[in-house]
Structure formats: C-alpha cells, structure tokens
N, C-alpha and C. Protein backbone atom coordinates (compact mmCIF):
# COMPACT_ATOMS: atom_id res chain seq x y z
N UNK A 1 -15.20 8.35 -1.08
CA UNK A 1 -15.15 6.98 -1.57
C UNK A 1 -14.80 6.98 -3.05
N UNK A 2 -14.08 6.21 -3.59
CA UNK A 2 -13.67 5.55 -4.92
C UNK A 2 -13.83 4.28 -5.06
N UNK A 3 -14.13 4.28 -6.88
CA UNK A 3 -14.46 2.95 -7.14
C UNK A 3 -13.31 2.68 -8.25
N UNK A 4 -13.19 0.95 -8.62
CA UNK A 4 -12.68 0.96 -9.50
C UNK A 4 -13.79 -0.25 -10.32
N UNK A 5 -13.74 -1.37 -11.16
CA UNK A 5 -14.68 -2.15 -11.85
C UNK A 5 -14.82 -3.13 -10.58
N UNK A 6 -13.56 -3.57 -9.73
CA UNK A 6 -13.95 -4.38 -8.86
C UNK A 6 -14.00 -4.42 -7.40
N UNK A 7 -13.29 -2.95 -7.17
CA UNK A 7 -13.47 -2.31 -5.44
C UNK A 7 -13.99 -1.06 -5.45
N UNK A 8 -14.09 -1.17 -4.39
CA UNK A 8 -14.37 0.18 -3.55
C UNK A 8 -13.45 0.65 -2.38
N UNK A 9 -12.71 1.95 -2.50
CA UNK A 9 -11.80 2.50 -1.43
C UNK A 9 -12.67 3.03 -1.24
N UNK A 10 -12.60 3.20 0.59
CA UNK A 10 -12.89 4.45 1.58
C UNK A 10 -12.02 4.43 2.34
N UNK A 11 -12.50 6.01 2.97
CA UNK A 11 -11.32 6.08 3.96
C UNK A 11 -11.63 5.26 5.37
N UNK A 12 -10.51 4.54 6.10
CA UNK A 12 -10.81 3.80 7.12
C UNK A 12 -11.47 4.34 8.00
N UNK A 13 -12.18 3.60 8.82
CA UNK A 13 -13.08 3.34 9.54
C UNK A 13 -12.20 2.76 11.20
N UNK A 14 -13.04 3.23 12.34
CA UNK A 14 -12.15 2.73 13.67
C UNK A 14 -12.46 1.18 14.03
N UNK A 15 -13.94 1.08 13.32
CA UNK A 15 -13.82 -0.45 13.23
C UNK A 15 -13.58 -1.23 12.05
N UNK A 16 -12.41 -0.97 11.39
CA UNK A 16 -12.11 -1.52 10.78
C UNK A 16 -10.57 -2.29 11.14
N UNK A 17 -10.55 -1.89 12.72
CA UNK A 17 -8.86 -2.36 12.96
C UNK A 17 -8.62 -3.56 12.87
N UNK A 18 -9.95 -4.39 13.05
CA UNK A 18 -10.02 -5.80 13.58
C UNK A 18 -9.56 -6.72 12.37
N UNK A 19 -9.68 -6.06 11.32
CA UNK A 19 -9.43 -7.05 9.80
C UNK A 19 -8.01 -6.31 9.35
N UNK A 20 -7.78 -5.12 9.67
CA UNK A 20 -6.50 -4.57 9.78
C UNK A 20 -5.48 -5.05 10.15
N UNK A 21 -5.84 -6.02 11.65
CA UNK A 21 -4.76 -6.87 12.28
C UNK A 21 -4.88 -7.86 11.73
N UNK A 22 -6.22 -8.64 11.37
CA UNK A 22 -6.03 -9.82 10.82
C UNK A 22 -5.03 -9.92 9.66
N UNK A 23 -4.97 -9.08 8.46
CA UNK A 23 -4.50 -9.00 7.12
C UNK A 23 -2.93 -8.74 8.02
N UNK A 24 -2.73 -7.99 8.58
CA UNK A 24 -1.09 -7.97 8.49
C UNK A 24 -0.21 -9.02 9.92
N UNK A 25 -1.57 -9.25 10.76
CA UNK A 25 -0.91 -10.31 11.25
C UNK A 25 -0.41 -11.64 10.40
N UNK A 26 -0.92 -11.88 9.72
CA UNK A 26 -1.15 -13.10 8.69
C UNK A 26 0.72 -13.40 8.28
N UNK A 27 1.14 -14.22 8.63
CA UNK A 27 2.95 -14.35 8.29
C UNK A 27 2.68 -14.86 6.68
N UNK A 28 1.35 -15.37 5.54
CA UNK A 28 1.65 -15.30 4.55
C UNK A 28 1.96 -13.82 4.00
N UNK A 29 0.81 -12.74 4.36
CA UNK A 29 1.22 -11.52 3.67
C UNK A 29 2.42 -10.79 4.13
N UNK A 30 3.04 -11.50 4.58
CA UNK A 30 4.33 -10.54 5.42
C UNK A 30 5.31 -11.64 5.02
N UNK A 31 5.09 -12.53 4.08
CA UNK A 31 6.81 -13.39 3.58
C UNK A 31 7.64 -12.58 2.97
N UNK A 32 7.85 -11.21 2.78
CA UNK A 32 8.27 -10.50 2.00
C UNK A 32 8.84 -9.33 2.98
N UNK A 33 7.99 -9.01 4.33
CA UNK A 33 8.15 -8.18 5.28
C UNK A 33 9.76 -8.27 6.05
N UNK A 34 10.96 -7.71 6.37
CA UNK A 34 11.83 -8.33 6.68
C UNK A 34 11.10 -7.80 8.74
N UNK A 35 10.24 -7.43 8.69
CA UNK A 35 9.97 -7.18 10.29
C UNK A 35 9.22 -8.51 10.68
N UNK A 36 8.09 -8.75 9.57
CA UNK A 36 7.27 -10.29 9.85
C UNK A 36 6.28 -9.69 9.92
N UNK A 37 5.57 -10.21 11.10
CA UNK A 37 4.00 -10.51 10.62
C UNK A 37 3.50 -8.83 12.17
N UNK A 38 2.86 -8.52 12.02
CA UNK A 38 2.26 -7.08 12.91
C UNK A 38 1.91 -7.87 14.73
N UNK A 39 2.62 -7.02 15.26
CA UNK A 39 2.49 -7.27 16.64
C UNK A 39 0.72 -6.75 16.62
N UNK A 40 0.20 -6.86 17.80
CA UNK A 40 -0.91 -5.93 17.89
C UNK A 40 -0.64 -4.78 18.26
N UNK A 41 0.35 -4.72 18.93
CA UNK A 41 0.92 -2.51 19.14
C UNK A 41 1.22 -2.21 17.72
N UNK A 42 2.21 -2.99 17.15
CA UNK A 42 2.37 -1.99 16.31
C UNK A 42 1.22 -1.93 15.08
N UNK A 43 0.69 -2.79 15.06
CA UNK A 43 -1.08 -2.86 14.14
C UNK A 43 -2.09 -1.36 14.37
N UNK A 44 -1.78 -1.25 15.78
CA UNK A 44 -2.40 -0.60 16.48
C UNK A 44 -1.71 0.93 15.95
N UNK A 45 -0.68 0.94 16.26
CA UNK A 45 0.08 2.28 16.05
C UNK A 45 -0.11 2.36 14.31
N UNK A 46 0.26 1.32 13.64
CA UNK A 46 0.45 1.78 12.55
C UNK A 46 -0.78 2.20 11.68
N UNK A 47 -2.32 1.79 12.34
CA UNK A 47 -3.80 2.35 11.66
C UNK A 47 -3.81 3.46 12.47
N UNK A 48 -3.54 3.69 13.75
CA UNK A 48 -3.41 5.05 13.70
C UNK A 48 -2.62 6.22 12.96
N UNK A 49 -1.43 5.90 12.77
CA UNK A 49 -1.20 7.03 12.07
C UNK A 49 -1.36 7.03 10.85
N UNK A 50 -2.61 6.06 10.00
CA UNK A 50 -3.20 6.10 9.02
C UNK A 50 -4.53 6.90 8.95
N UNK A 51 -5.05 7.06 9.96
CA UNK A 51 -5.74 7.68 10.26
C UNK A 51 -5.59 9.08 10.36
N UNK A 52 -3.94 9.48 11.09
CA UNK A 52 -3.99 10.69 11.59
C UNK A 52 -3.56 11.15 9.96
N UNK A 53 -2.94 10.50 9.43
CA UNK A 53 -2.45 10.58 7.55
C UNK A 53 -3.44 11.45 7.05
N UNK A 54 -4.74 11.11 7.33
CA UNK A 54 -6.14 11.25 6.62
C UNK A 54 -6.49 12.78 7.37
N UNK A 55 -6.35 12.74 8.58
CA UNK A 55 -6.78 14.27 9.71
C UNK A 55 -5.52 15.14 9.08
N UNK A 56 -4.63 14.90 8.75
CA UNK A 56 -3.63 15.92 7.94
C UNK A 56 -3.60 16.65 6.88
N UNK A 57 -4.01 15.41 5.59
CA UNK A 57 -3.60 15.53 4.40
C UNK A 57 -5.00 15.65 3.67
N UNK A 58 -6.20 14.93 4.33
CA UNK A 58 -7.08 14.63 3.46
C UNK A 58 -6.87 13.60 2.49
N UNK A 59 -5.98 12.35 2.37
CA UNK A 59 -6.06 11.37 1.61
C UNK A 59 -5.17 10.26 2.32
N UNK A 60 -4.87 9.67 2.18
CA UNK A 60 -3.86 8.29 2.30
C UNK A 60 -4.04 6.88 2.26
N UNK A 61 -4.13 6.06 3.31
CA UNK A 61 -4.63 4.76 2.86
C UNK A 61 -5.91 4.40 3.02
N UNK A 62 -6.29 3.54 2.40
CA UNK A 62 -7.94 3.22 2.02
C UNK A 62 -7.98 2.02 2.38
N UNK A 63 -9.18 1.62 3.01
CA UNK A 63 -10.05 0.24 3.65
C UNK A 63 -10.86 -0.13 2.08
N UNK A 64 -9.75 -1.23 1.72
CA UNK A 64 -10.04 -1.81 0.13
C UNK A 64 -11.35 -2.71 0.06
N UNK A 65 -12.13 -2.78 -0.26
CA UNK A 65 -13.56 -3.85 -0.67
C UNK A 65 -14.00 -4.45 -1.94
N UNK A 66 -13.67 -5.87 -1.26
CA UNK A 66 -14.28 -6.28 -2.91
C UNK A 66 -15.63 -6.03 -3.29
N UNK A 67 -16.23 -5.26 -4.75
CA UNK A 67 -17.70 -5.43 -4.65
C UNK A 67 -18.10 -6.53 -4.91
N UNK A 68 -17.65 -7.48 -5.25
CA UNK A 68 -18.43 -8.63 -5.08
C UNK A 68 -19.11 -9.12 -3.95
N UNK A 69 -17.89 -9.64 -2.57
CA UNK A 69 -18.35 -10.09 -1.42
C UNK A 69 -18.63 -9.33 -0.86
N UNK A 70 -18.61 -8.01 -0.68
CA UNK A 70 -18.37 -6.84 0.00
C UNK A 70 -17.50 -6.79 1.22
N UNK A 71 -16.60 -7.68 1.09
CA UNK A 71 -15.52 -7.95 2.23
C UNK A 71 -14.57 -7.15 2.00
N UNK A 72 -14.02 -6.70 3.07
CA UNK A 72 -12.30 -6.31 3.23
C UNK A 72 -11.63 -7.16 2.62
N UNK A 73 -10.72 -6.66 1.93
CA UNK A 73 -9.52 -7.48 1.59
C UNK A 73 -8.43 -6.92 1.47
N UNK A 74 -8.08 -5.86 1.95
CA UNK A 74 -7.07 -5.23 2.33
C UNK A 74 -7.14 -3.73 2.50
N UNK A 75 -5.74 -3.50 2.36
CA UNK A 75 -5.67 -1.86 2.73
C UNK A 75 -4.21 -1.31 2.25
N UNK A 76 -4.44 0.16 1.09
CA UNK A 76 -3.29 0.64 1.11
C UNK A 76 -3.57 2.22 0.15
N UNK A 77 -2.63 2.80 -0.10
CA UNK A 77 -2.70 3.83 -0.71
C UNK A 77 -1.85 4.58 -0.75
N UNK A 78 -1.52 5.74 -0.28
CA UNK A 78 -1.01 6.86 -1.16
C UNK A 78 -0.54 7.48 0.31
N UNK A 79 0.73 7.56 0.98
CA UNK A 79 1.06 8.78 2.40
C UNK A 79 2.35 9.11 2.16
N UNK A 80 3.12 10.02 2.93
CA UNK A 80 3.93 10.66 3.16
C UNK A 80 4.61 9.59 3.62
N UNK A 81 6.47 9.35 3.17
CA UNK A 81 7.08 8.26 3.61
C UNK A 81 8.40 8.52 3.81
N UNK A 82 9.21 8.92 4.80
CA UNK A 82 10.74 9.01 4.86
C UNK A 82 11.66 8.25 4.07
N UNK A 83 12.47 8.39 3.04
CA UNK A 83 12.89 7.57 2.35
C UNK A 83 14.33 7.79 2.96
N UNK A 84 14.99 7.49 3.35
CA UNK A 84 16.10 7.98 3.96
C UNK A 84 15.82 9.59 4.41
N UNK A 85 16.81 10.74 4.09
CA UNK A 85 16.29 12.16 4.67
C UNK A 85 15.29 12.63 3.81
N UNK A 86 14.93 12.00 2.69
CA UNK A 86 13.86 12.89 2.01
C UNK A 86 12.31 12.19 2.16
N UNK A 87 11.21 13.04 2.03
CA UNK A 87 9.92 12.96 2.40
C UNK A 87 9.43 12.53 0.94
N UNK A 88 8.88 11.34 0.64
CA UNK A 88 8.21 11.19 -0.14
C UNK A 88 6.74 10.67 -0.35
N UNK A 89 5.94 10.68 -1.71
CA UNK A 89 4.71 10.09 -1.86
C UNK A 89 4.53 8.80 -2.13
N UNK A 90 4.30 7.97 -1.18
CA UNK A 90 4.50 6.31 -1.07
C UNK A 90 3.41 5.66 -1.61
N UNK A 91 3.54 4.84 -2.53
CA UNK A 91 2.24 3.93 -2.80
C UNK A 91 2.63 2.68 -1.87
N UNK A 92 1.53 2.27 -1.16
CA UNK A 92 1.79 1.05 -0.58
C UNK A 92 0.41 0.15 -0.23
N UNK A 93 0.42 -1.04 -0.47
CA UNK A 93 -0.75 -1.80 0.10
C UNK A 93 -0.64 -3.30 0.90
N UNK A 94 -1.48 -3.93 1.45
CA UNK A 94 -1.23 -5.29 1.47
C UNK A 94 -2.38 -5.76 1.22
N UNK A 95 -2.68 -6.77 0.55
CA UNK A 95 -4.26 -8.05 0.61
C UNK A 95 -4.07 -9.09 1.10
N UNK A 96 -5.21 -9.44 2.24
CA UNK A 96 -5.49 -10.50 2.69
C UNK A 96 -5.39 -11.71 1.17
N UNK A 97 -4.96 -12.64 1.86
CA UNK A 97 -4.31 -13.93 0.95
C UNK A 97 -5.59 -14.43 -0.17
N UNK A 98 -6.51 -14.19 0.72
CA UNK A 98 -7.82 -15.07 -0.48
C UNK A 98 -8.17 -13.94 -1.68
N UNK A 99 -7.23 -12.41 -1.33
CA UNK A 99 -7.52 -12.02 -2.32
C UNK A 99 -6.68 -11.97 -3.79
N UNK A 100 -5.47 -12.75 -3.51
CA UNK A 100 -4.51 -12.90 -4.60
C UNK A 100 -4.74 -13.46 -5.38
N UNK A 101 -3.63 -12.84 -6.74
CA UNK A 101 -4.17 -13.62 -7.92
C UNK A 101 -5.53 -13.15 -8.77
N UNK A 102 -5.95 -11.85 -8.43
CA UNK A 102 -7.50 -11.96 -9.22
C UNK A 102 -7.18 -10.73 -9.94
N UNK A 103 -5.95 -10.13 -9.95
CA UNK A 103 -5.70 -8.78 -10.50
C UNK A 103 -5.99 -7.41 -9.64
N UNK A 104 -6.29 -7.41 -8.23
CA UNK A 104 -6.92 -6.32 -7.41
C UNK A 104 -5.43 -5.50 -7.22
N UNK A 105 -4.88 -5.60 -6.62
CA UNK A 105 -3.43 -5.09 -6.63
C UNK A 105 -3.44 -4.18 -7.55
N UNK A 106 -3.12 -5.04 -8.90
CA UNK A 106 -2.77 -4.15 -10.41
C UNK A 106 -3.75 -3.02 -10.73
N UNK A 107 -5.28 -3.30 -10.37
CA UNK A 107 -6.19 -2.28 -10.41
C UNK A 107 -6.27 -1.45 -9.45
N UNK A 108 -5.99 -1.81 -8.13
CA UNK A 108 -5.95 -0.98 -6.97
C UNK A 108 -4.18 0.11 -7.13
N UNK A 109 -3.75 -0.19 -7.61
CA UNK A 109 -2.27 0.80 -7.94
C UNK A 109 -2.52 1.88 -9.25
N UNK A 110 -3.38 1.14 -10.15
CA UNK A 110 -3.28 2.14 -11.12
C UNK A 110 -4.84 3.52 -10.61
N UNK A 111 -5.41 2.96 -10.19
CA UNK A 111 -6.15 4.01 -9.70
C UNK A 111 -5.82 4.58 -8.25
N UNK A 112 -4.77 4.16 -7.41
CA UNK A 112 -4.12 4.86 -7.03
C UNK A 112 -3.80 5.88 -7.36
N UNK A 113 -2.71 5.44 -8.53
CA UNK A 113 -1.57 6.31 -9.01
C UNK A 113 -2.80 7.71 -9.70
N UNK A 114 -3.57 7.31 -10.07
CA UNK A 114 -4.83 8.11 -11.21
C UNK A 114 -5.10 9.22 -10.03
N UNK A 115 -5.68 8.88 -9.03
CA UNK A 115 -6.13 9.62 -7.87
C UNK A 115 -4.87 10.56 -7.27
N UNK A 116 -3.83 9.97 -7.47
CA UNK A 116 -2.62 10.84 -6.63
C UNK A 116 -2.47 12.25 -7.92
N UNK A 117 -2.23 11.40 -9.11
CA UNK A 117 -2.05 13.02 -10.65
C UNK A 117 -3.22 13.64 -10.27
N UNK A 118 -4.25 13.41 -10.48
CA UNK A 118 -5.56 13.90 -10.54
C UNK A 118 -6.77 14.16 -9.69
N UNK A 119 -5.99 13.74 -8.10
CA UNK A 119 -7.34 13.96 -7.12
C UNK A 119 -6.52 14.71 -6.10
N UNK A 120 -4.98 14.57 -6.24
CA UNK A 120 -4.39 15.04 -5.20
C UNK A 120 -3.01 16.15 -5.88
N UNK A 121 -3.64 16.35 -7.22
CA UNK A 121 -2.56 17.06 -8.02
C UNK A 121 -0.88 16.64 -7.46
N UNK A 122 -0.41 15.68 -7.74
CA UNK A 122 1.10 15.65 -7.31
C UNK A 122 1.60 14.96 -8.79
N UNK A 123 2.88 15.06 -8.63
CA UNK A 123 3.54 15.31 -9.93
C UNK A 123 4.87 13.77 -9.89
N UNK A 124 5.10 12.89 -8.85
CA UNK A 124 5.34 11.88 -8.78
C UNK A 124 5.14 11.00 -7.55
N UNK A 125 5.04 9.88 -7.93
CA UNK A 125 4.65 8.87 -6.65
C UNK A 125 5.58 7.75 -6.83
N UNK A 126 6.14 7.13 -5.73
CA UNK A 126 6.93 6.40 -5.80
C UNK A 126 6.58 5.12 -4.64
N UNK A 127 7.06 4.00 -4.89
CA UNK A 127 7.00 2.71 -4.10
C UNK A 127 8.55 2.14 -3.81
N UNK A 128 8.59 1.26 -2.61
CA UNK A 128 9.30 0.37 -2.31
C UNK A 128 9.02 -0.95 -2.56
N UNK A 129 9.66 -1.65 -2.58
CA UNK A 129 9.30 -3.20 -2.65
C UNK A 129 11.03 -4.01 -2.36
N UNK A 130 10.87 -5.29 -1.73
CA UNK A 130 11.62 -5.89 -1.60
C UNK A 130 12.15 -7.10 -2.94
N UNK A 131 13.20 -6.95 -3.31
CA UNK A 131 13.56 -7.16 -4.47
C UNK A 131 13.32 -8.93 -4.59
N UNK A 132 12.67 -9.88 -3.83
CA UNK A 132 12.38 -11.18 -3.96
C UNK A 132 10.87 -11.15 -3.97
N UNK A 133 10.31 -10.18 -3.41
CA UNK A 133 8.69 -9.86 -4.24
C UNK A 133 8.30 -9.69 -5.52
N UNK A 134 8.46 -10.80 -6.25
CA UNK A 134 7.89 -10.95 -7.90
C UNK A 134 6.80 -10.16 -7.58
N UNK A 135 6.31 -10.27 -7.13
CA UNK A 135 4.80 -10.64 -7.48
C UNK A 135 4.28 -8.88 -7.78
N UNK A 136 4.84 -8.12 -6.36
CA UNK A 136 4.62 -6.77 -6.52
C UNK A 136 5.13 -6.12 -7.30
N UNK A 137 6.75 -6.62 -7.57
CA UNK A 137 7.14 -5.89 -8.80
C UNK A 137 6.76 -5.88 -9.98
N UNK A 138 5.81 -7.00 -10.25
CA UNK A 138 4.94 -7.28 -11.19
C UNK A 138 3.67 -6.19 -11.47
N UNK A 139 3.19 -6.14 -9.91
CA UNK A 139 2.07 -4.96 -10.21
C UNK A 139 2.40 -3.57 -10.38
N UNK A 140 4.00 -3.44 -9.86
CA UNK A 140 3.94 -1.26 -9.98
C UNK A 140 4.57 -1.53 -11.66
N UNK A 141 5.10 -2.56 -12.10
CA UNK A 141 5.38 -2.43 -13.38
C UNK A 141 3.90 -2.45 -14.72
N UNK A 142 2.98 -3.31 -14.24
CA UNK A 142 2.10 -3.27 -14.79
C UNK A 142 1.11 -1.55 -14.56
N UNK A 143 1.14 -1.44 -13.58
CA UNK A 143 0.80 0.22 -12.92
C UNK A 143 1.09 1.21 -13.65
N UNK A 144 2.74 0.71 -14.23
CA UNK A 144 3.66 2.34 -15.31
C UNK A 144 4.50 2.59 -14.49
N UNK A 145 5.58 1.91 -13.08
CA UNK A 145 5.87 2.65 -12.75
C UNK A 145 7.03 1.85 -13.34
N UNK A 146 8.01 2.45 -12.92
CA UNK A 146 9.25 2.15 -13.39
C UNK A 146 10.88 1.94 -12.04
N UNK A 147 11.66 0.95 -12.29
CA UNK A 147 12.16 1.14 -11.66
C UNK A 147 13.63 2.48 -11.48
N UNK A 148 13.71 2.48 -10.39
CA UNK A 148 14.89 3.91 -10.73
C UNK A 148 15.92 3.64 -9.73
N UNK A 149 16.23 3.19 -8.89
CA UNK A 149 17.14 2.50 -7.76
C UNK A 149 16.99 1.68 -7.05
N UNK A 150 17.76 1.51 -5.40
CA UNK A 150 17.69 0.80 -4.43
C UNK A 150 17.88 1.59 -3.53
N UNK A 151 17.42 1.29 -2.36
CA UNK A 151 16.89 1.92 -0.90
C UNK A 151 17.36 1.21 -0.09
N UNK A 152 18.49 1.25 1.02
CA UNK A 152 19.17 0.43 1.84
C UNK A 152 18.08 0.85 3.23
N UNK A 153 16.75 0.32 3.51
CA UNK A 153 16.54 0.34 4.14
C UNK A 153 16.20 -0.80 5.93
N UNK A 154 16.62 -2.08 5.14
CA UNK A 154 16.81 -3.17 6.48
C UNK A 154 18.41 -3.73 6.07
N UNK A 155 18.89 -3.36 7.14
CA UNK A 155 20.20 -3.73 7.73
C UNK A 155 20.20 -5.02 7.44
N UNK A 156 21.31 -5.23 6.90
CA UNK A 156 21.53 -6.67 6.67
C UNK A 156 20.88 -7.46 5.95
N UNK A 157 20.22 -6.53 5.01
CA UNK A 157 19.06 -7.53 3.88
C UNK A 157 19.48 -6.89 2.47
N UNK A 158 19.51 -7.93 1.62
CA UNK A 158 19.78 -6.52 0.05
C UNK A 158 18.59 -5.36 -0.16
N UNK A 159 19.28 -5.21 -0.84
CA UNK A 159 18.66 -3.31 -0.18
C UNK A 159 17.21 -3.51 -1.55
N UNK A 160 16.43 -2.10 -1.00
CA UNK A 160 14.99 -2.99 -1.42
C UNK A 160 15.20 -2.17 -3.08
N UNK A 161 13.82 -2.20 -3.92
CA UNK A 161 13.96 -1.99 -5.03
C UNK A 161 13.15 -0.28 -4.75
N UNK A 162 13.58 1.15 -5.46
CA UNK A 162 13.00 2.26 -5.39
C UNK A 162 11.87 2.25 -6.87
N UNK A 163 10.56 2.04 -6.74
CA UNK A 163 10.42 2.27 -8.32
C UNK A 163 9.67 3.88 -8.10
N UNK A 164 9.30 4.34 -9.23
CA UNK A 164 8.70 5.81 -9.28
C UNK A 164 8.02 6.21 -10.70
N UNK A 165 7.03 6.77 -10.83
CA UNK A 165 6.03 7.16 -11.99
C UNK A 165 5.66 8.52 -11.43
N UNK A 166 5.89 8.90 -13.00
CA UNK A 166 6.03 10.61 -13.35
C UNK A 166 4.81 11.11 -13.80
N UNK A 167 3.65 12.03 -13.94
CA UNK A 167 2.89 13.04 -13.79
C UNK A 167 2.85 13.31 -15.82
C-alpha cells in the first residue's frame, strides 16, 4: 500500500470489480475514450489482466481511495503497454466523476511517476492521452512529463498525444 496527502493506493482487490465497472462503465469518464464506455466482458477482462499485471511484475494498477470518504474513486497506475511494436511503461488512470476537479489525478501521477524511479527502479515512463483531453494533458504536464510525439493508435481519429518523463 501507498499513500499520498489525500489517497491511498493498493493493489486491487477481486471485490473490487464492482466499482471497477461502475467507474469505466460511466460514458462521462469515457468522453475521451474513442471505444466508449466498458462492456461488462471487457471490464471483466480488462481487471483481470490487471491483476495478472500484479502476479507478474509485482506492481501495476492500484484501487485509488480517497482518505477522506474512504471510497473508491478510481483506478490506475503504472503496466506494461504495446505502443505500436515496442513494449512500454504506461502511466494510466481513470476517476469516477465526483472525483474531479480536487487535484487527485495530478497527485495520483506524480507519485506514480515517484514509485515507478524509485520503487520499481525504471528509468522512463510514458503516457497516452487523446489530444481533445485538456484536462489530462493538464495533469502529465503538471506531473513533469513532457510531450514527445503522436501515436496513431484509433483508426480514423487524430492520432493520440505520446508524452514521456525521464529518470
């Protein structure tokens, strides 16, 4: 478990799928998603192999908590990500909607990024984001990361933004 002043990461939990689907079923946190909002298979598939992330590597995404309410409010972190043919270290998260706006994001990325130099010794981490997401590009910039290209990864959509922070 990790803390930061206003969460707490752990590693997920099997009952934690149920707020898992809720947060990415949600079509607000997915206005940005060019797939949409999480089927329940693929909700399903995709906490599993967050899970199996964790039976591999020993780290990846985290079941986010506010300490205040002690509620879920999202989930994301640090896994292995195909970027086209190369394998990279992905920062990624989403928050349930009532948690926007309070700065969790911006704190939940930079102690990310802190945990990936320093808990998982790696030497760069990099994110995607879709280039009409202010909002996120707002947080990996506030984070340190920087942008460095574009990633043609959905057909027929402008291609997303590559950012990346160095060690």
């Amino acid at each position: 478990m990790e803390t930061t002043e206003n969460l707490i990461l752990r590693k997920p939990e099997e009952n934690d799928f149920e707020r898992f689907f809720e947060i990415n079923k949600d079509p607000q946190t997915n206005l940005y998603n060019p797939s949409g909002p999480m089927s329940s298979a693929k909700a399903e598939n995709t906490f599993k192999r967050m899970l199996e992330h964790w039976d591999q590597y020993n780290f990846g995404g985290w079941t986010i908590i506010a300490k205040e309410s002690k509620s879920i409010i999202g989930f994301g972190g640090l896994s292995y990500k195909m970027y086209g043919e190369e394998e990279k270290l992905n920062l990624g998260y989403r928050f349930a909607v009532e948690a926007w706006g309070k700065g969790y994001a911006t704190e939940f990325t930079k102690k990310a990024i802190d945990l990936g130099f320093t808990g998982i010794g790696k030497d760069e981490i990099f994110g995607i984001v879709r280039p009409d997401n202010i909002a996120s590009v707002k947080v990996l910039e506030k984070a340190g990361m920087t942008h460095i290209g574009k990633f043609n990864d959905v057909p027929g959509q402008p291609e997303s933004l590559v950012y990346r922070i160095q060690k």
